[in-house]
Protein backbone atom coordinates (compact mmCIF):
# COMPACT_ATOMS: atom_id res chain seq x y z
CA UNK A 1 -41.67 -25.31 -25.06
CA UNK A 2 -40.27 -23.94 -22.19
CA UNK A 3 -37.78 -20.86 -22.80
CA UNK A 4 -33.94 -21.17 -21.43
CA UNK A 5 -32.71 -18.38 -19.89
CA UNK A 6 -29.56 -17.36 -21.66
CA UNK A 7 -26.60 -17.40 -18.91
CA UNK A 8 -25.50 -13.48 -18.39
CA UNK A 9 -21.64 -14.26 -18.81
CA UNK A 10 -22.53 -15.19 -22.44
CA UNK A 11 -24.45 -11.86 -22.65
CA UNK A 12 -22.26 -9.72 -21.32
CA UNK A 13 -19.14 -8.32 -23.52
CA UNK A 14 -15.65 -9.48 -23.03
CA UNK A 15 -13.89 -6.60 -23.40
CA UNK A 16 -16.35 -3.97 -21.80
CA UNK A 17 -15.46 -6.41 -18.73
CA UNK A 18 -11.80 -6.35 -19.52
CA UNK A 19 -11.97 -2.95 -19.81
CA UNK A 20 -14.05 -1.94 -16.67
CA UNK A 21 -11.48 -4.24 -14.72
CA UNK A 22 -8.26 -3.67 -16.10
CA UNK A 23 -7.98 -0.86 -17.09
CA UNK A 24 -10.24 1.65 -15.10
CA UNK A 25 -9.53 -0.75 -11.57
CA UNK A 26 -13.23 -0.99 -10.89
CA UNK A 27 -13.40 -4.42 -8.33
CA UNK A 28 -15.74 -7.08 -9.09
CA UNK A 29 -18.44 -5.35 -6.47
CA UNK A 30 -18.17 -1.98 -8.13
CA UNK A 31 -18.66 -3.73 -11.96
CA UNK A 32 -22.15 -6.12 -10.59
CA UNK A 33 -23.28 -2.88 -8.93
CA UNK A 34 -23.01 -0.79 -12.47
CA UNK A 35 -24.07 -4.11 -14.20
CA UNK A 36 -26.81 -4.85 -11.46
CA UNK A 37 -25.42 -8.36 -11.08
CA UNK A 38 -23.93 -10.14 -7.93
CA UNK A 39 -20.32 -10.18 -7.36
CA UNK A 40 -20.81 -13.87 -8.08
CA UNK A 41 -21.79 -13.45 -11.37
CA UNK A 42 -19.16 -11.05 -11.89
CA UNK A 43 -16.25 -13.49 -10.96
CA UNK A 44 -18.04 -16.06 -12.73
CA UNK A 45 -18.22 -14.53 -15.91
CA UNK A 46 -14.66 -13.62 -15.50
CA UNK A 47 -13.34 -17.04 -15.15
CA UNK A 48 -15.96 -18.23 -18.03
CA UNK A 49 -14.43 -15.57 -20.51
CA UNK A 50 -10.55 -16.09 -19.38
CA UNK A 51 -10.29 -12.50 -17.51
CA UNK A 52 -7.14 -12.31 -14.97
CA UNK A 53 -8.94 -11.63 -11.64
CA UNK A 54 -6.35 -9.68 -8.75
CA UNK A 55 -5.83 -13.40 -7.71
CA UNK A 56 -3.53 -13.63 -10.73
CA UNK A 57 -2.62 -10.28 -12.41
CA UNK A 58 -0.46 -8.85 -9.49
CA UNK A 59 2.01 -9.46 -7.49
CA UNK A 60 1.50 -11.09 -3.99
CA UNK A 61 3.22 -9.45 -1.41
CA UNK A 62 4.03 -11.55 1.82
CA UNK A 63 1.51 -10.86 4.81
CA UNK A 64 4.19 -9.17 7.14
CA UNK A 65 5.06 -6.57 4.57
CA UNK A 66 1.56 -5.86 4.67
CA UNK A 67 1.01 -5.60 7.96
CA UNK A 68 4.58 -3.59 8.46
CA UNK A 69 3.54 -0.96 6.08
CA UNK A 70 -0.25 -0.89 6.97
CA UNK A 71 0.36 -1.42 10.58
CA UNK A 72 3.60 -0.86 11.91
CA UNK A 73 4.55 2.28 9.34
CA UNK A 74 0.74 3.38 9.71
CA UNK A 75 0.44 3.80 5.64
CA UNK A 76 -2.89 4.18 3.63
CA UNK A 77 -4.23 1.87 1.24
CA UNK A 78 -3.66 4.74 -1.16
CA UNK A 79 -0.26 5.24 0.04
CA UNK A 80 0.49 1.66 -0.17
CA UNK A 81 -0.83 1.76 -3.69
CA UNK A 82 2.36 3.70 -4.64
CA UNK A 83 5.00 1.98 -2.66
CA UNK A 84 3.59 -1.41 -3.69
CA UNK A 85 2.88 -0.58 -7.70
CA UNK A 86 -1.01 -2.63 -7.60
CA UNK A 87 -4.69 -0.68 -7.21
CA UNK A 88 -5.80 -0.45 -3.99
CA UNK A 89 -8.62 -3.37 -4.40
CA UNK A 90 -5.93 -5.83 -5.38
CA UNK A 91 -3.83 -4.25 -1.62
CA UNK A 92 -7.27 -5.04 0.07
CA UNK A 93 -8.36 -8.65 -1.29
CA UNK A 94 -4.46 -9.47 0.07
CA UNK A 95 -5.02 -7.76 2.89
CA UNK A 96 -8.18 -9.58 3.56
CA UNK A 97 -6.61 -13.03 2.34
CA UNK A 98 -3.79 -12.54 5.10
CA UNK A 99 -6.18 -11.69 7.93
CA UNK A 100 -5.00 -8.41 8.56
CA UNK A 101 -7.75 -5.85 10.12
CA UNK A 102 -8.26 -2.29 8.86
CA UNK A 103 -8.32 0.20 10.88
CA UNK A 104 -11.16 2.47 12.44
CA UNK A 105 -12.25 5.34 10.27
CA UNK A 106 -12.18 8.82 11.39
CA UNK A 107 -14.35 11.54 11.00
CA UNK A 108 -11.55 14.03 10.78
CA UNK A 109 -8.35 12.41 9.65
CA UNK A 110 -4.83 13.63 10.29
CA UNK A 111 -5.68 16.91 9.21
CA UNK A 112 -5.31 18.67 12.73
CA UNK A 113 -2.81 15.76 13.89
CA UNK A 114 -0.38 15.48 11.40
CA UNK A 115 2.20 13.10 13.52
CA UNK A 116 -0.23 10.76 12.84
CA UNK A 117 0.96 10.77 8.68
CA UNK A 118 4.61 8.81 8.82
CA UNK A 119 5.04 10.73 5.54
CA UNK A 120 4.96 14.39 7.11
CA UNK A 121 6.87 12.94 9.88
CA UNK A 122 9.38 11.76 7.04
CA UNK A 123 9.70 15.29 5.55
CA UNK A 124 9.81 17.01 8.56
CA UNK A 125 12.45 15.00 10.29
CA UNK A 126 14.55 13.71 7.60
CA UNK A 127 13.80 16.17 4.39
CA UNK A 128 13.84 19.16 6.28
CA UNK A 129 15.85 18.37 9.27
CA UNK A 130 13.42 19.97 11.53
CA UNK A 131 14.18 19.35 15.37
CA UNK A 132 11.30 17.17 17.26
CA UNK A 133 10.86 20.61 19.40
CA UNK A 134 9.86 22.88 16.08
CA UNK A 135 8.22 19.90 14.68
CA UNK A 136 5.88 20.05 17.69
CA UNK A 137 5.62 23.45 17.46
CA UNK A 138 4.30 23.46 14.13
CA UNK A 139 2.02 20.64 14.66
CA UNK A 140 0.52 22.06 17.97
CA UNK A 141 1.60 19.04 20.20
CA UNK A 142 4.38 18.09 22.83
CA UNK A 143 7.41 17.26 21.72
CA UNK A 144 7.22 13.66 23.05
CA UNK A 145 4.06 13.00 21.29
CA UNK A 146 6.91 13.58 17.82
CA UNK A 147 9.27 11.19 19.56
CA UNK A 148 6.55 8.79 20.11
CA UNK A 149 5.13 9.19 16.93
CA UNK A 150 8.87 8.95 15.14
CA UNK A 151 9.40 5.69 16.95
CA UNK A 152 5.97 3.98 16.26
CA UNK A 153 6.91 4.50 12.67
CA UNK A 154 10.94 3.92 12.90
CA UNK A 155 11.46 6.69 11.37
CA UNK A 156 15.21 8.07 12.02
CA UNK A 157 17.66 10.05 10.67
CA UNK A 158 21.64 9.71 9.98
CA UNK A 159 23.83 9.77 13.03
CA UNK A 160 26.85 10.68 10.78
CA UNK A 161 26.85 14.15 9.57
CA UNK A 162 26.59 14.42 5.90
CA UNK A 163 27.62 10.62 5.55
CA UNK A 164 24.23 8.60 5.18
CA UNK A 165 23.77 5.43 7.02
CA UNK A 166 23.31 2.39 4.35
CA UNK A 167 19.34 2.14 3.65
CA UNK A 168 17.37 -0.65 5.69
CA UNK A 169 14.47 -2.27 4.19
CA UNK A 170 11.62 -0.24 4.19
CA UNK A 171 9.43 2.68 1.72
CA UNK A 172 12.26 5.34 2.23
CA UNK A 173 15.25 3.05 0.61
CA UNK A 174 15.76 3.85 -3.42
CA UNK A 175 16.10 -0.03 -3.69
CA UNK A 176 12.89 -1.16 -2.72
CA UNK A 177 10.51 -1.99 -5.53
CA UNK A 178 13.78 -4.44 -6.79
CA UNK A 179 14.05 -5.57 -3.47
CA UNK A 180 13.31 -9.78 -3.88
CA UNK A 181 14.60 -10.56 0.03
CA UNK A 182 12.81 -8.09 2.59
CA UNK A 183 12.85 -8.21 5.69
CA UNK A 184 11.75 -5.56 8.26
CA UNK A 185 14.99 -2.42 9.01
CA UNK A 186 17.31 -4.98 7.72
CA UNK A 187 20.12 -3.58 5.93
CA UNK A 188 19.10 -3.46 2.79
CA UNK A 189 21.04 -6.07 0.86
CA UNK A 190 21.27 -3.93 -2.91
CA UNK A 191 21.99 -0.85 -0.94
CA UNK A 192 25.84 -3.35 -0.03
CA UNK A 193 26.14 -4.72 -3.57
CA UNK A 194 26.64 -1.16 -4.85
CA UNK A 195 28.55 -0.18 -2.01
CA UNK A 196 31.11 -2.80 -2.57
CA UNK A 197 30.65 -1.91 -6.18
CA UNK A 198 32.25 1.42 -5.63
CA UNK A 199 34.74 0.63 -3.12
């Protein structure tokens, strides 16, 4: 009689898989390499035993807040990770799904360029108030490579004193996770509602 290979999804246990996925963010090719499996088998089992995959268990953010944040803004994964509330595998599958490239590594970072990191830029500029000339100071560069840098990333301050300017959509604004109509440095529409709240 010939012996029948037992399928691995019915060997494997639910909620070690559960676990490994939802809980410690391990991505399907990180659990078949620990199980020795394919990825296949791993997505498999997962629809077999009714696991959410990423497909399903996060939010899908359009493609051109993606790109804006990846691209234009110059964000991490890891940075995006925060901003956007899902693990970085579930910011790469959409990434992937929506076509948009990553880009080169490097073999030393922003560590001795740090007008590459729109957050630094951020602090410097709007936190701290810094000047572009004593931010180039302390970074070691021109101060046109700053005003580059603080336009590739839109980064700008308030042009009336103590006064802020109304948020636009983007990281900075304290509206965005509840934010449900973006739209690139538009002004942002929750920042108005409680504006004409208080009026």
């Amino acid at each position: 009689m010939a012996h029948t290979r037992t399928p691995w999804y019915q060997t494997v246990d639910k909620e070690e898989l559960r676990r490994l996925y939802h809980d410690e963010n391990l991505n399907q090719y990180q659990i078949a390499e620990r199980y020795g499996v394919s990825q296949y088998m791993v997505s498999y089992a997962m629809r077999r035993l009714g696991i959410q995959s990423a497909r399903s268990k996060y939010k899908m953010f359009p493609p051109k807040l993606l790109r804006h944040l990846y691209w234009d803004q110059g964000h991490t994964v890891t940075e995006m990770e925060h901003i956007l509330g899902i693990p970085t595998h579930a910011i790469l599958w959409q990434m992937e799904k929506a076509g948009i490239d990553r880009r080169a590594r490097t073999t030393h970072g922003n560590a001795n360029r740090p007008w590459r990191d729109p957050t630094w830029l951020r602090t410097k500029y709007c936190a701290e108030g810094l000047s572009q000339r004593a931010m180039a100071d302390e970074a070691g560069c021109a101060q046109p490579t700053i005003a580059k840098a603080l336009k590739q990333y839109r980064i700008r301050r308030s042009r009336n004193g103590d006064r802020p300017e109304d948020p636009v959509c983007n990281p900075s604004c304290k509206y965005w996770h509840r934010c449900l109509d973006w739209e690139v440095d538009r002004p942002c529409p929750i920042a108005q509602q409680e504006k004409e709240r208080n009026d």
